[in-house]
PDB file of N, CA and C in Angstrom:
ATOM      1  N   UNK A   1       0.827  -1.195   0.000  1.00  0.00           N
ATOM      2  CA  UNK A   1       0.000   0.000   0.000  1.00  0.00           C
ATOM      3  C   UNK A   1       0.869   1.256   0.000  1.00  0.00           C
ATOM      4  N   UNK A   2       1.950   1.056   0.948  1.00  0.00           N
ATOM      5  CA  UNK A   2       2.911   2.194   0.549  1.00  0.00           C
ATOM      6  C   UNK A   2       3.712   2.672  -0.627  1.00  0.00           C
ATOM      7  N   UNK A   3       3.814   1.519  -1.422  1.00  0.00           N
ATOM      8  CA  UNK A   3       4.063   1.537  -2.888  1.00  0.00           C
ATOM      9  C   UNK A   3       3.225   2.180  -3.621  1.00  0.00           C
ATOM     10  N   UNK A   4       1.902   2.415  -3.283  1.00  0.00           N
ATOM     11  CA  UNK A   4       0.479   2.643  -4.230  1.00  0.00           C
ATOM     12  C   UNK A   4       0.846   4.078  -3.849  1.00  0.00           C
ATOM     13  N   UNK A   5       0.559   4.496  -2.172  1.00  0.00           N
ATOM     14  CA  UNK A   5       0.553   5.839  -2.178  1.00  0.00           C
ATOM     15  C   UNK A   5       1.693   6.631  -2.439  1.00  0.00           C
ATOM     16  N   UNK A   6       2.784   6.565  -2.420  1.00  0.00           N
ATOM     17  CA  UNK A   6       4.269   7.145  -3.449  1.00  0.00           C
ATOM     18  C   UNK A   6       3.929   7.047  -4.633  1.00  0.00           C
ATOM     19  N   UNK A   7       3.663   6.194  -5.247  1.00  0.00           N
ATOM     20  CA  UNK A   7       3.649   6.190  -6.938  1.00  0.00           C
ATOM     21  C   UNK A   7       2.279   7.413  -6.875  1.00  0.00           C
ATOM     22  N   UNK A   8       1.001   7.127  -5.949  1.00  0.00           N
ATOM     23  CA  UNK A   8       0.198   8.440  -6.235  1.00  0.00           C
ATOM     24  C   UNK A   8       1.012   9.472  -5.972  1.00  0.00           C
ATOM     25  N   UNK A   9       1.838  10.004  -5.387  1.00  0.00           N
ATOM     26  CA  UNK A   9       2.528  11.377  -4.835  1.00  0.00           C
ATOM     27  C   UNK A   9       3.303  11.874  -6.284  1.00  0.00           C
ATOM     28  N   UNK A  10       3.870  10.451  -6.619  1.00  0.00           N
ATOM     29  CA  UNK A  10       4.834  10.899  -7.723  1.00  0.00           C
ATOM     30  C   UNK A  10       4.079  11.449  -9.016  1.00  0.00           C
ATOM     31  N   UNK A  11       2.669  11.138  -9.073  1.00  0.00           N
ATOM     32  CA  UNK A  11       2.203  11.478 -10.182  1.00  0.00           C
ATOM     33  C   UNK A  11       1.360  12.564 -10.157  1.00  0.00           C
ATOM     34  N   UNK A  12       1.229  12.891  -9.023  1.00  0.00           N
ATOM     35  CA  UNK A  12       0.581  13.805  -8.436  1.00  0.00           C
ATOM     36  C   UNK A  12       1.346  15.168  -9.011  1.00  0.00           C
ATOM     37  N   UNK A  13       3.129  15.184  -8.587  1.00  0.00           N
ATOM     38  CA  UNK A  13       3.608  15.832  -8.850  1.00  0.00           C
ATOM     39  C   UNK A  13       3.954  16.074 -10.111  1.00  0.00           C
ATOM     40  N   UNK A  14       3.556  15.190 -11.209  1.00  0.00           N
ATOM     41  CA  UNK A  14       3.597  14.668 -12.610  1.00  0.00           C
ATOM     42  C   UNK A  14       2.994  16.000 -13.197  1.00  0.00           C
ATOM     43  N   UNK A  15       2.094  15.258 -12.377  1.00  0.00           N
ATOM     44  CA  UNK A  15       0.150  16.362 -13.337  1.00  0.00           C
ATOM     45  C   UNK A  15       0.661  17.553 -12.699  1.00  0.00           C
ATOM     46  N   UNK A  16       1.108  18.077 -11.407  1.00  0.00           N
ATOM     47  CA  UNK A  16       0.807  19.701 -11.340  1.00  0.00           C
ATOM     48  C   UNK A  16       1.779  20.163 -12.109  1.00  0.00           C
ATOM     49  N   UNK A  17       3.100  19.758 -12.724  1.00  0.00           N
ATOM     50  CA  UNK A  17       4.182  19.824 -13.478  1.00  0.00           C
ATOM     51  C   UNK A  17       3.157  20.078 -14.806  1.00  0.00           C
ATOM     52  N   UNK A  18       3.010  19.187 -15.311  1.00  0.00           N
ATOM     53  CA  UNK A  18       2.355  19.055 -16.467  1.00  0.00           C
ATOM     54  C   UNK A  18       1.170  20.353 -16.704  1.00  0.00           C
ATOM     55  N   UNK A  19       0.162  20.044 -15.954  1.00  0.00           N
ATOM     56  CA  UNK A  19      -0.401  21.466 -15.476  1.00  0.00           C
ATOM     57  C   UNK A  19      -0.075  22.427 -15.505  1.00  0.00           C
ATOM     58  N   UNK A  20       0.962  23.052 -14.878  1.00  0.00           N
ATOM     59  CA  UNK A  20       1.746  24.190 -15.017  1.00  0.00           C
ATOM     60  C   UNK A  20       2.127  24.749 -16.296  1.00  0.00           C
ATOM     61  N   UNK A  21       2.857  23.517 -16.960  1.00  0.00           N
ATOM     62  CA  UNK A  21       3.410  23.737 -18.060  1.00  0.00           C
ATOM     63  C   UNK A  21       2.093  24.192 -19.444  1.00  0.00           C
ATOM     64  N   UNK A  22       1.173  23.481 -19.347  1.00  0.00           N
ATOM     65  CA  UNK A  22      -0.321  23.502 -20.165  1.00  0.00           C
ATOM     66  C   UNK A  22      -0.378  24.995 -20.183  1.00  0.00           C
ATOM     67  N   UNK A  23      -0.778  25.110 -18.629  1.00  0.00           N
ATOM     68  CA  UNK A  23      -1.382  26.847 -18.564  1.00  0.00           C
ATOM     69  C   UNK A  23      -0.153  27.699 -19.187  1.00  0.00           C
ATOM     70  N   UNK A  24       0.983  27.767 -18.711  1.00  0.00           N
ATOM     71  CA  UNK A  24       1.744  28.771 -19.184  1.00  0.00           C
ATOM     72  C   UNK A  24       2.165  28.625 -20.827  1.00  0.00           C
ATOM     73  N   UNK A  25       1.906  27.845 -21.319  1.00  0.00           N
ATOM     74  CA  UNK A  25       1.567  27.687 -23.295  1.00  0.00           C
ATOM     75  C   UNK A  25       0.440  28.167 -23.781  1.00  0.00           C
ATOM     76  N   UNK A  26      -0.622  27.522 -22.894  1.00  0.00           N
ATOM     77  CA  UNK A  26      -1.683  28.850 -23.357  1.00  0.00           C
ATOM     78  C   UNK A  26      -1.665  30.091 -23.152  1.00  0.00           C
ATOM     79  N   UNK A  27      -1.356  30.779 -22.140  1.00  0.00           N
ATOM     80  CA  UNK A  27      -1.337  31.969 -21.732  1.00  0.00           C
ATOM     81  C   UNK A  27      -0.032  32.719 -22.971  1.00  0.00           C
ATOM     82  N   UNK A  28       0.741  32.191 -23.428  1.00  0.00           N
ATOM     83  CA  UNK A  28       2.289  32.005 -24.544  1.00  0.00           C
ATOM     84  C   UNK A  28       0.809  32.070 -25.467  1.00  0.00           C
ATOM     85  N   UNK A  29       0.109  31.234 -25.944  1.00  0.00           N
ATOM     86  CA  UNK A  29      -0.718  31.241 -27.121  1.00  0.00           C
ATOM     87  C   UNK A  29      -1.808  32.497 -27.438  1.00  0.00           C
ATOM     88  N   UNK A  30      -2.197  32.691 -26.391  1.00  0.00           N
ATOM     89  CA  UNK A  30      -3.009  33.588 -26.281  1.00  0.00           C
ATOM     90  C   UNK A  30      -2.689  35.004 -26.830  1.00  0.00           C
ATOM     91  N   UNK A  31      -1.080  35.009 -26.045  1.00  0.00           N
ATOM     92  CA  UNK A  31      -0.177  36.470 -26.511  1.00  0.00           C
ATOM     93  C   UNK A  31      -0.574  36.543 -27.615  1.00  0.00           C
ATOM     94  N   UNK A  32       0.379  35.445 -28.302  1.00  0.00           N
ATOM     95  CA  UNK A  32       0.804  35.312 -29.482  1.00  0.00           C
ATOM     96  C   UNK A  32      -0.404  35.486 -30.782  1.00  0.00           C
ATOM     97  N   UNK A  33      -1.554  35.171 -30.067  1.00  0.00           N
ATOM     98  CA  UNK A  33      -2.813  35.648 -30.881  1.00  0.00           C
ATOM     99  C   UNK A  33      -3.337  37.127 -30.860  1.00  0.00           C
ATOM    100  N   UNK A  34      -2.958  37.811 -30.207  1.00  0.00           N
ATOM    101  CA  UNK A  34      -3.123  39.368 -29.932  1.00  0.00           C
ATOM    102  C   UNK A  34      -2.144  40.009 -30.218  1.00  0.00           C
ATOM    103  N   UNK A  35      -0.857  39.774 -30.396  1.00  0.00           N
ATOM    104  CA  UNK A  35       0.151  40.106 -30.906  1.00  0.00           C
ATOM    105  C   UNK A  35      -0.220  40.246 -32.593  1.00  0.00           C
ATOM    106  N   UNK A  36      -0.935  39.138 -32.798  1.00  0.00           N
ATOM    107  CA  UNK A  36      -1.022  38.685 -34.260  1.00  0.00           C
ATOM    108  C   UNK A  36      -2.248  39.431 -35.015  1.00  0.00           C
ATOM    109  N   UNK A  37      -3.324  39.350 -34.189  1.00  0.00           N
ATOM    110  CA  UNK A  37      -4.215  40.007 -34.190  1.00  0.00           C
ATOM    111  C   UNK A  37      -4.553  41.828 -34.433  1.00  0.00           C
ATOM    112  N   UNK A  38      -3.709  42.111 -33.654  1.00  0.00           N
ATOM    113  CA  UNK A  38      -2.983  43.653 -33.425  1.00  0.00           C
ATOM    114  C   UNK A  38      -2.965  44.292 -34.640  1.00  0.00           C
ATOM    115  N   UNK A  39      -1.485  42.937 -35.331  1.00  0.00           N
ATOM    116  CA  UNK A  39      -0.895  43.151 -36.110  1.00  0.00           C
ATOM    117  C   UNK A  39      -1.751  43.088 -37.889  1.00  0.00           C
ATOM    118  N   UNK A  40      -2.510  42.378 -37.660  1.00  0.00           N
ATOM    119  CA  UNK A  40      -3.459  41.740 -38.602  1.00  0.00           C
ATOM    120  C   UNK A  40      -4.519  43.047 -38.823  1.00  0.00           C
ATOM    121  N   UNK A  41      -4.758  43.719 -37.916  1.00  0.00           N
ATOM    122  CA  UNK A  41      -5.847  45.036 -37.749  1.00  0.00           C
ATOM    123  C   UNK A  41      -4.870  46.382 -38.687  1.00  0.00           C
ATOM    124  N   UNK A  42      -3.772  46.172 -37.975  1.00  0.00           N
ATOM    125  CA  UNK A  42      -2.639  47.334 -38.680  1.00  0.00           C
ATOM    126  C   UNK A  42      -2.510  47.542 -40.052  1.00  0.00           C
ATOM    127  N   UNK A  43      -2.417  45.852 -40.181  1.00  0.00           N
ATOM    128  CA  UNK A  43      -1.792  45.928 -41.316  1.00  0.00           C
ATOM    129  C   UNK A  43      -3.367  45.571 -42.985  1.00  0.00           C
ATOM    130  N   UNK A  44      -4.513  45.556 -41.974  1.00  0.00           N
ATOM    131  CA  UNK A  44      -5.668  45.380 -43.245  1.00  0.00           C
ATOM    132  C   UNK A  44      -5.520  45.384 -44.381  1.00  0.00           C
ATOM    133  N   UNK A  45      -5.299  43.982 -44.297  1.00  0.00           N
ATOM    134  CA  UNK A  45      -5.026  43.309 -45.630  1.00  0.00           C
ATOM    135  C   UNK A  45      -5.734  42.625 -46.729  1.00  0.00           C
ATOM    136  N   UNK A  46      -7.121  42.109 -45.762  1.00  0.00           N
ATOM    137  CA  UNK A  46      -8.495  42.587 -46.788  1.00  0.00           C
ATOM    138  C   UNK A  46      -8.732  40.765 -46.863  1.00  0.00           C
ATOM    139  N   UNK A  47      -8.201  40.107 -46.023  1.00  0.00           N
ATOM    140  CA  UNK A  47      -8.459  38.805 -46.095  1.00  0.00           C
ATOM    141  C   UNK A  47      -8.953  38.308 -44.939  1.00  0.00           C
ATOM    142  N   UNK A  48      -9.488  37.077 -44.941  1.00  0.00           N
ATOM    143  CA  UNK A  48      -9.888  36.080 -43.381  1.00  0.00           C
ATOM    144  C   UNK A  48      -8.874  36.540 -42.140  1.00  0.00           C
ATOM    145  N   UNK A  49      -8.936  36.870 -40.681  1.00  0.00           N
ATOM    146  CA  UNK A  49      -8.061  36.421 -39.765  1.00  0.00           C
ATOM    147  C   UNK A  49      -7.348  35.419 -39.584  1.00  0.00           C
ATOM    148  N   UNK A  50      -8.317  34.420 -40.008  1.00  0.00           N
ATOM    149  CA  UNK A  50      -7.138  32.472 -40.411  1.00  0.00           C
ATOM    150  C   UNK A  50      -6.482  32.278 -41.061  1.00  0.00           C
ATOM    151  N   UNK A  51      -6.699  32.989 -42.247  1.00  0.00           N
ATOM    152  CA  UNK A  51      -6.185  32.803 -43.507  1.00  0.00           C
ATOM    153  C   UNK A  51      -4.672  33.525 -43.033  1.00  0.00           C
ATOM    154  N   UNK A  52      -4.933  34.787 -42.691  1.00  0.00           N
ATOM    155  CA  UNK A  52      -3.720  35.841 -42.247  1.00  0.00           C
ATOM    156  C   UNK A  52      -2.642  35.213 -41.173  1.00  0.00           C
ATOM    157  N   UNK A  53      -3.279  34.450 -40.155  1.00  0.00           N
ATOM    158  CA  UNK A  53      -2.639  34.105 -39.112  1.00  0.00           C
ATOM    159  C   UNK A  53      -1.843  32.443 -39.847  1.00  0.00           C
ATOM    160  N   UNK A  54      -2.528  32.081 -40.525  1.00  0.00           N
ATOM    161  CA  UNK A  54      -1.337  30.696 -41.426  1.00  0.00           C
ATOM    162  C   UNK A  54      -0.395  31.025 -42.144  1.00  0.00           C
ATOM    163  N   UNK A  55      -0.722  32.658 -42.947  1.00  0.00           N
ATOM    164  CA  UNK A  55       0.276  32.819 -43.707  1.00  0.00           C
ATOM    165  C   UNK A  55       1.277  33.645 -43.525  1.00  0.00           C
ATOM    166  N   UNK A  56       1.005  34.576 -42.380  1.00  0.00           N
ATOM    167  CA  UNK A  56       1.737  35.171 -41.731  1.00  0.00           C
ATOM    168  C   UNK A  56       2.013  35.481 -40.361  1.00  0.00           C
ATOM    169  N   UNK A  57       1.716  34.760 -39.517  1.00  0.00           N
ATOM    170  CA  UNK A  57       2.351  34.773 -38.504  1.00  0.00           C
ATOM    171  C   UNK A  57       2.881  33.156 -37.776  1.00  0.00           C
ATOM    172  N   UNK A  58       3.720  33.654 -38.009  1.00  0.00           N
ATOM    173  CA  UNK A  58       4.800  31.746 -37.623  1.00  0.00           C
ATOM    174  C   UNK A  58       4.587  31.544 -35.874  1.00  0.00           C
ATOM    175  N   UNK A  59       4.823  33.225 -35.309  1.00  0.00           N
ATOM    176  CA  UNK A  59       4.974  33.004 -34.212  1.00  0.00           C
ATOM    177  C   UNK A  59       4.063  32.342 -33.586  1.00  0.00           C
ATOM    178  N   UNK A  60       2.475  32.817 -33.791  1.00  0.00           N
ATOM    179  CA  UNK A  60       1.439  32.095 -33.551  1.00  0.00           C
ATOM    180  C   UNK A  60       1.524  30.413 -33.444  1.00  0.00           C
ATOM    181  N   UNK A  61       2.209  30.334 -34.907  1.00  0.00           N
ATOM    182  CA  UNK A  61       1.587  28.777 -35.384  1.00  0.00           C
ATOM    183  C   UNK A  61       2.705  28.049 -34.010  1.00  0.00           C
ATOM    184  N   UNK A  62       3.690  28.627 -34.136  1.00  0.00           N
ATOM    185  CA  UNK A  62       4.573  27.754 -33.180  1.00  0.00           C
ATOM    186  C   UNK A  62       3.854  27.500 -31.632  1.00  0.00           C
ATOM    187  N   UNK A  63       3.277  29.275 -31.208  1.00  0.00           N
ATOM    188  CA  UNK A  63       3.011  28.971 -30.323  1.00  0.00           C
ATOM    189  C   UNK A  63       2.051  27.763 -29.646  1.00  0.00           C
ATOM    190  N   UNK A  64       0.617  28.408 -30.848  1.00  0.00           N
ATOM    191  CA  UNK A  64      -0.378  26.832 -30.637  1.00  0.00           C
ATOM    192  C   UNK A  64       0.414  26.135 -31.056  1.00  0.00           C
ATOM    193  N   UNK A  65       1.283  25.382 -31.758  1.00  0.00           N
ATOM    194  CA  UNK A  65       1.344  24.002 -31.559  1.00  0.00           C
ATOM    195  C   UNK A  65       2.159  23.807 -30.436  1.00  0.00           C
ATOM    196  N   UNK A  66       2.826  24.416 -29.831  1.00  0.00           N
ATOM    197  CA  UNK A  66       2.979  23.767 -28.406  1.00  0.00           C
ATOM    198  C   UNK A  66       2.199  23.658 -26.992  1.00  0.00           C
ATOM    199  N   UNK A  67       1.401  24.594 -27.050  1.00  0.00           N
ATOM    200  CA  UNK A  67      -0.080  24.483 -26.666  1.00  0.00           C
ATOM    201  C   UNK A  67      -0.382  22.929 -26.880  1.00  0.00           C
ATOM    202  N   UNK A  68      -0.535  22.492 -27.894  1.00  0.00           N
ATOM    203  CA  UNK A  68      -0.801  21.154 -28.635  1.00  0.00           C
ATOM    204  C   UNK A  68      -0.253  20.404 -28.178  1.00  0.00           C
ATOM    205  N   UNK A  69       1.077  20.404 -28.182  1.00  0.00           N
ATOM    206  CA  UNK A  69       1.832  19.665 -27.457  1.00  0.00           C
ATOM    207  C   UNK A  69       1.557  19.764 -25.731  1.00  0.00           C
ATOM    208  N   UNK A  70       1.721  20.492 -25.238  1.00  0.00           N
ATOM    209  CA  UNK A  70       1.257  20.456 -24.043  1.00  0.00           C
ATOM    210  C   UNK A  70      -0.051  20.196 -22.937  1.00  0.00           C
ATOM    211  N   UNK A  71      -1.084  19.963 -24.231  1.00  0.00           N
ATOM    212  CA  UNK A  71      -2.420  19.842 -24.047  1.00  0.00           C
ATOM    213  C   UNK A  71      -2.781  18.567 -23.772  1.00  0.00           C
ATOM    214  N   UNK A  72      -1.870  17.730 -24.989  1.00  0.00           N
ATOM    215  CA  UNK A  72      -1.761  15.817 -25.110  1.00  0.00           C
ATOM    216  C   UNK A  72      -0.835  15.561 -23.724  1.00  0.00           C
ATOM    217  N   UNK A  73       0.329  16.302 -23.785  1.00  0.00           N
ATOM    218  CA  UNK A  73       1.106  15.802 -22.163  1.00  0.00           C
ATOM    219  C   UNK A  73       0.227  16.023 -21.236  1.00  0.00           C
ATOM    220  N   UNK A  74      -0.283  17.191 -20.535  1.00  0.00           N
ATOM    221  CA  UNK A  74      -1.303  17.279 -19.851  1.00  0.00           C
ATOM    222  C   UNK A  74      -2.598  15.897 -19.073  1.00  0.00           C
ATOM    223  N   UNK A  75      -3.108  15.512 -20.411  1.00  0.00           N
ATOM    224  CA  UNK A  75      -4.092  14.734 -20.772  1.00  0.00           C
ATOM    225  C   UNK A  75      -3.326  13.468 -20.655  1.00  0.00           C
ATOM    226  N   UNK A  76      -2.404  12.560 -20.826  1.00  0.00           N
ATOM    227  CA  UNK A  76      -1.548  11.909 -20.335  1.00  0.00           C
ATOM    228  C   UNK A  76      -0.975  11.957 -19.329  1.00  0.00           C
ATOM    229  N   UNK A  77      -0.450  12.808 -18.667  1.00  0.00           N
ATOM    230  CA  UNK A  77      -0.033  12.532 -17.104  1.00  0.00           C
ATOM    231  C   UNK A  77      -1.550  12.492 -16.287  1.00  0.00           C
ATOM    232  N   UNK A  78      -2.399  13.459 -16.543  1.00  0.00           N
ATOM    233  CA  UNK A  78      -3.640  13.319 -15.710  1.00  0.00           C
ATOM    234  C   UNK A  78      -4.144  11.938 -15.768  1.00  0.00           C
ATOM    235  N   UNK A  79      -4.475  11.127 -16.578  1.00  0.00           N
ATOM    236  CA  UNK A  79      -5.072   9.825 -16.700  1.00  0.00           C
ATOM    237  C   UNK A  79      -3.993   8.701 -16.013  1.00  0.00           C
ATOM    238  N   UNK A  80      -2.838   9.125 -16.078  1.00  0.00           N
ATOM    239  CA  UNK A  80      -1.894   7.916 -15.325  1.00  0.00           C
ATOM    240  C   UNK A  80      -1.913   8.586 -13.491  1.00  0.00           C
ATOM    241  N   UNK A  81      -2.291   9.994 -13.296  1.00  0.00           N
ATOM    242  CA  UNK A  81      -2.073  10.229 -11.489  1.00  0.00           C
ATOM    243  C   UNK A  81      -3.639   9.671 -11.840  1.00  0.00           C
ATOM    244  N   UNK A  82      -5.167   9.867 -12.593  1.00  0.00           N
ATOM    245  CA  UNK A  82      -6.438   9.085 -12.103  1.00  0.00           C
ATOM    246  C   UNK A  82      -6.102   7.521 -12.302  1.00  0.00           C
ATOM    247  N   UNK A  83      -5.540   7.329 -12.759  1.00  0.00           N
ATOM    248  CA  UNK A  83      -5.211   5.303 -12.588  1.00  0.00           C
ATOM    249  C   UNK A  83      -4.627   5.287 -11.153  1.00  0.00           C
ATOM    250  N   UNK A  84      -3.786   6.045 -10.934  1.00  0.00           N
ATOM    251  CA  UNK A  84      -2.556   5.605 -10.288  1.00  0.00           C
ATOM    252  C   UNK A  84      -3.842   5.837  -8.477  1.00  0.00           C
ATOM    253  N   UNK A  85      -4.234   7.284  -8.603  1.00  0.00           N
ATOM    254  CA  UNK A  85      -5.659   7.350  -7.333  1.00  0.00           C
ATOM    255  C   UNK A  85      -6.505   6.880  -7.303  1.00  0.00           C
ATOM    256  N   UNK A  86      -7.095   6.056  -8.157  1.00  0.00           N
ATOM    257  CA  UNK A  86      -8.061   5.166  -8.205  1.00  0.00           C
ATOM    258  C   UNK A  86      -7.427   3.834  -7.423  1.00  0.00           C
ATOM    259  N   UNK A  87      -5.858   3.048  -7.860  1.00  0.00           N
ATOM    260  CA  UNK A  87      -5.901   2.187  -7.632  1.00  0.00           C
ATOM    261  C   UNK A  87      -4.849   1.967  -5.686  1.00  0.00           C
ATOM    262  N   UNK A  88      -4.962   3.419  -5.414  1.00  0.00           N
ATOM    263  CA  UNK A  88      -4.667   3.526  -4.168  1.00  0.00           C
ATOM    264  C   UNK A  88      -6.000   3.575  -3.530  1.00  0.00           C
ATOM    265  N   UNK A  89      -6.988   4.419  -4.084  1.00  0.00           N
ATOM    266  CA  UNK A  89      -8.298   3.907  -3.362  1.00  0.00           C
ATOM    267  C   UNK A  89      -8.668   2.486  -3.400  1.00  0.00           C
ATOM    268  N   UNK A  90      -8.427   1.597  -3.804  1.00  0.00           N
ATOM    269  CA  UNK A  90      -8.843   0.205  -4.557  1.00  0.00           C
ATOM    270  C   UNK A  90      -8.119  -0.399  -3.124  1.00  0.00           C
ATOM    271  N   UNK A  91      -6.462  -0.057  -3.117  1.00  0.00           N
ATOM    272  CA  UNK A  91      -5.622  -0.881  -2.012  1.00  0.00           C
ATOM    273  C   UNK A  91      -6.145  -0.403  -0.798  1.00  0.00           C
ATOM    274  N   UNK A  92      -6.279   0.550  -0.455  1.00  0.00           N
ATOM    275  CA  UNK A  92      -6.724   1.027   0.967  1.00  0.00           C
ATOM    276  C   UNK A  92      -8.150   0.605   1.499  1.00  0.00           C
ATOM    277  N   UNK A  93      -8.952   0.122   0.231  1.00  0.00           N
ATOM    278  CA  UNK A  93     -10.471  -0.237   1.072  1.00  0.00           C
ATOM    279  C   UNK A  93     -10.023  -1.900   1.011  1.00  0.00           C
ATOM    280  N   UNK A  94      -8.988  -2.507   0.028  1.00  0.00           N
ATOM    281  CA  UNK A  94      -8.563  -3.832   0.373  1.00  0.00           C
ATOM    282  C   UNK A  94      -8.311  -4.156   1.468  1.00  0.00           C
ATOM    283  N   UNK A  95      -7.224  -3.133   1.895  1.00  0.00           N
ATOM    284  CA  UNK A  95      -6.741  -3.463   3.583  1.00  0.00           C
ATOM    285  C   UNK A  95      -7.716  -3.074   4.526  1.00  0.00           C
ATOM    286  N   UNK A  96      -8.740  -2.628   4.182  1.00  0.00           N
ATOM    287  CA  UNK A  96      -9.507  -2.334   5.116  1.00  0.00           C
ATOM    288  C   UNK A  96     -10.484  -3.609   5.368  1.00  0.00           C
ATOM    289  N   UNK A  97     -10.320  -4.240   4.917  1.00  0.00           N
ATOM    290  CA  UNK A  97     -11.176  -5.824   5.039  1.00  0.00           C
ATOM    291  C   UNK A  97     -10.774  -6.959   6.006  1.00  0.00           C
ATOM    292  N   UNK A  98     -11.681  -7.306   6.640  1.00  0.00           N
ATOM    293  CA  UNK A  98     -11.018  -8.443   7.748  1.00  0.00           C
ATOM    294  C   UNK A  98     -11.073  -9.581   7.263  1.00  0.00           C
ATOM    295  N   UNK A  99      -9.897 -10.342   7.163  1.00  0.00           N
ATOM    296  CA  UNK A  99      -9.923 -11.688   6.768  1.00  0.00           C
ATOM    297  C   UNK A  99      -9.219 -12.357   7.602  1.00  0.00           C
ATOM    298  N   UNK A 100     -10.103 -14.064   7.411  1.00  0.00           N
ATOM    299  CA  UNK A 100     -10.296 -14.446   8.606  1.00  0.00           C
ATOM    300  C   UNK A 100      -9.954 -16.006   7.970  1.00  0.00           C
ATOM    301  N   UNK A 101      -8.954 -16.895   8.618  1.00  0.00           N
ATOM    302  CA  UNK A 101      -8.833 -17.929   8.545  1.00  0.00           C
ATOM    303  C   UNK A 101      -9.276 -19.271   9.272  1.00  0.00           C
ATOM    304  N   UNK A 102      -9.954 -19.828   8.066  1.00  0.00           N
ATOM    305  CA  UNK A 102     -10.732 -21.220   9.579  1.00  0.00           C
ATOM    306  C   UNK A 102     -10.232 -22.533   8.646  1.00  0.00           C
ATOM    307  N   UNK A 103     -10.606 -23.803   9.539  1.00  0.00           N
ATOM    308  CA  UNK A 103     -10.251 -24.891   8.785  1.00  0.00           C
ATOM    309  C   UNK A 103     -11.499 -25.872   8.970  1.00  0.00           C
ATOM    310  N   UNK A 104     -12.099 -26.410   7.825  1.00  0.00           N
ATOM    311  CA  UNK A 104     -13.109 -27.064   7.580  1.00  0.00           C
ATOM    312  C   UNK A 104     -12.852 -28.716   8.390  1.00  0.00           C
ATOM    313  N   UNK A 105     -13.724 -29.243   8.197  1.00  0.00           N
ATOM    314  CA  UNK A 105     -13.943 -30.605   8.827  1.00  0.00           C
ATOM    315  C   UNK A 105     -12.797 -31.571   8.564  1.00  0.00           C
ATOM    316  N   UNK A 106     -12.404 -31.694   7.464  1.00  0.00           N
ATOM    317  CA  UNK A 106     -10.844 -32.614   7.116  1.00  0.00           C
ATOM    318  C   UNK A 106      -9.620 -31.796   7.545  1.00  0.00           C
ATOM    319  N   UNK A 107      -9.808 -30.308   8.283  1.00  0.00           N
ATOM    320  CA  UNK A 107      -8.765 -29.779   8.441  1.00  0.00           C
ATOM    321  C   UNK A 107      -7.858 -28.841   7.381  1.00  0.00           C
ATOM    322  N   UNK A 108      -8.705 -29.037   6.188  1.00  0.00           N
ATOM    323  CA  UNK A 108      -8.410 -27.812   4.836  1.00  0.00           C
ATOM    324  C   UNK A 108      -8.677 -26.075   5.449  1.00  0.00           C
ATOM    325  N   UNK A 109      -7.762 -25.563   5.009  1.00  0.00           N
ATOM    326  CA  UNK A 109      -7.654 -24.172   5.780  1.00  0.00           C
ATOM    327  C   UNK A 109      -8.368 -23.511   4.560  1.00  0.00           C
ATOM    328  N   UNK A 110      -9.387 -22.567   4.925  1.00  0.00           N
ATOM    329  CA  UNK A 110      -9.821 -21.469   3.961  1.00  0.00           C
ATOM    330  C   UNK A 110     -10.217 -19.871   4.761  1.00  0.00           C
ATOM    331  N   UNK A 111     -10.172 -19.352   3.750  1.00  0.00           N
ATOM    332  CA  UNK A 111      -9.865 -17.732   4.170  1.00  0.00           C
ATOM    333  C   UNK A 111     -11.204 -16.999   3.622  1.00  0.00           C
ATOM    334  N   UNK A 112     -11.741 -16.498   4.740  1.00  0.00           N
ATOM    335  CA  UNK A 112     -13.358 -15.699   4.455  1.00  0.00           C
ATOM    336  C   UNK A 112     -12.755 -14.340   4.714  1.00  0.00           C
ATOM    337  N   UNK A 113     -13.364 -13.590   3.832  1.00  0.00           N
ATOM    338  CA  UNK A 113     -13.323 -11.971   3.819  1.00  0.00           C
ATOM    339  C   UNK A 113     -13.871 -10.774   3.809  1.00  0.00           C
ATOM    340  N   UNK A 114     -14.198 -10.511   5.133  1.00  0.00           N
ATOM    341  CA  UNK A 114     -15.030  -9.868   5.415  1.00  0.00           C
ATOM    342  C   UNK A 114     -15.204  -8.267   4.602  1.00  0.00           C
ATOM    343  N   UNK A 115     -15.988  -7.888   4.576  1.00  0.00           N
ATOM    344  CA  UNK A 115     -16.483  -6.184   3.795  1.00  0.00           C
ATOM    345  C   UNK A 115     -16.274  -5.100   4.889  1.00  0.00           C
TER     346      UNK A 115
END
């Protein structure tokens, strides 16, 4: 069980890592869209905002895609710390069970387990 709850700690610290990193790419993405945006107003060029922001601004594209990237890490460490707390809840209501050893009429030992 002490194995279960370390590996939860460790992933714990996984996800707020991961977390961290998510938010501060978006908040990087966000700039980078108002920066672009700004720039896109300045410079009225008489086309789509999407269209403008694929063909001219890199900084953007880099930024979302690491956004992207950081969105899938995110979403991956979170699902391995919910496996990893789920299956420390799983061990801790295990040990919480009384089991109880008796031996039947020929003397065969069996193990009842209480809830």
């Amino acid at each position: 069980m002490a194995d279960s709850k370390s590996d939860t700690e460790l992933k714990k610290e996984q996800y707020e890592e991961a977390r961290k990193n998510w938010l501060d790419t978006a908040k990087a993405a966000q700039q980078a869209k108002s920066e672009a945006k700004q720039k896109y107003e300045e410079a009225n060029p008489g086309i789509p905002f999407v269209e403008w922001l694929l063909r001219r601004s890199p900084a953007f594209l880099r930024a979302h895609h690491e956004f992207g990237k950081a969105q899938a890490k995110f979403d991956e460490v979170y699902l391995e710390y919910d496996n990893a707390a789920a299956q420390a809840w799983i061990n801790a209501k295990d040990a919480e069970r009384e089991r109880r050893w008796y031996k039947d009429e020929d003397g065969t030992p069996f193990l009842i387990i209480l809830p």
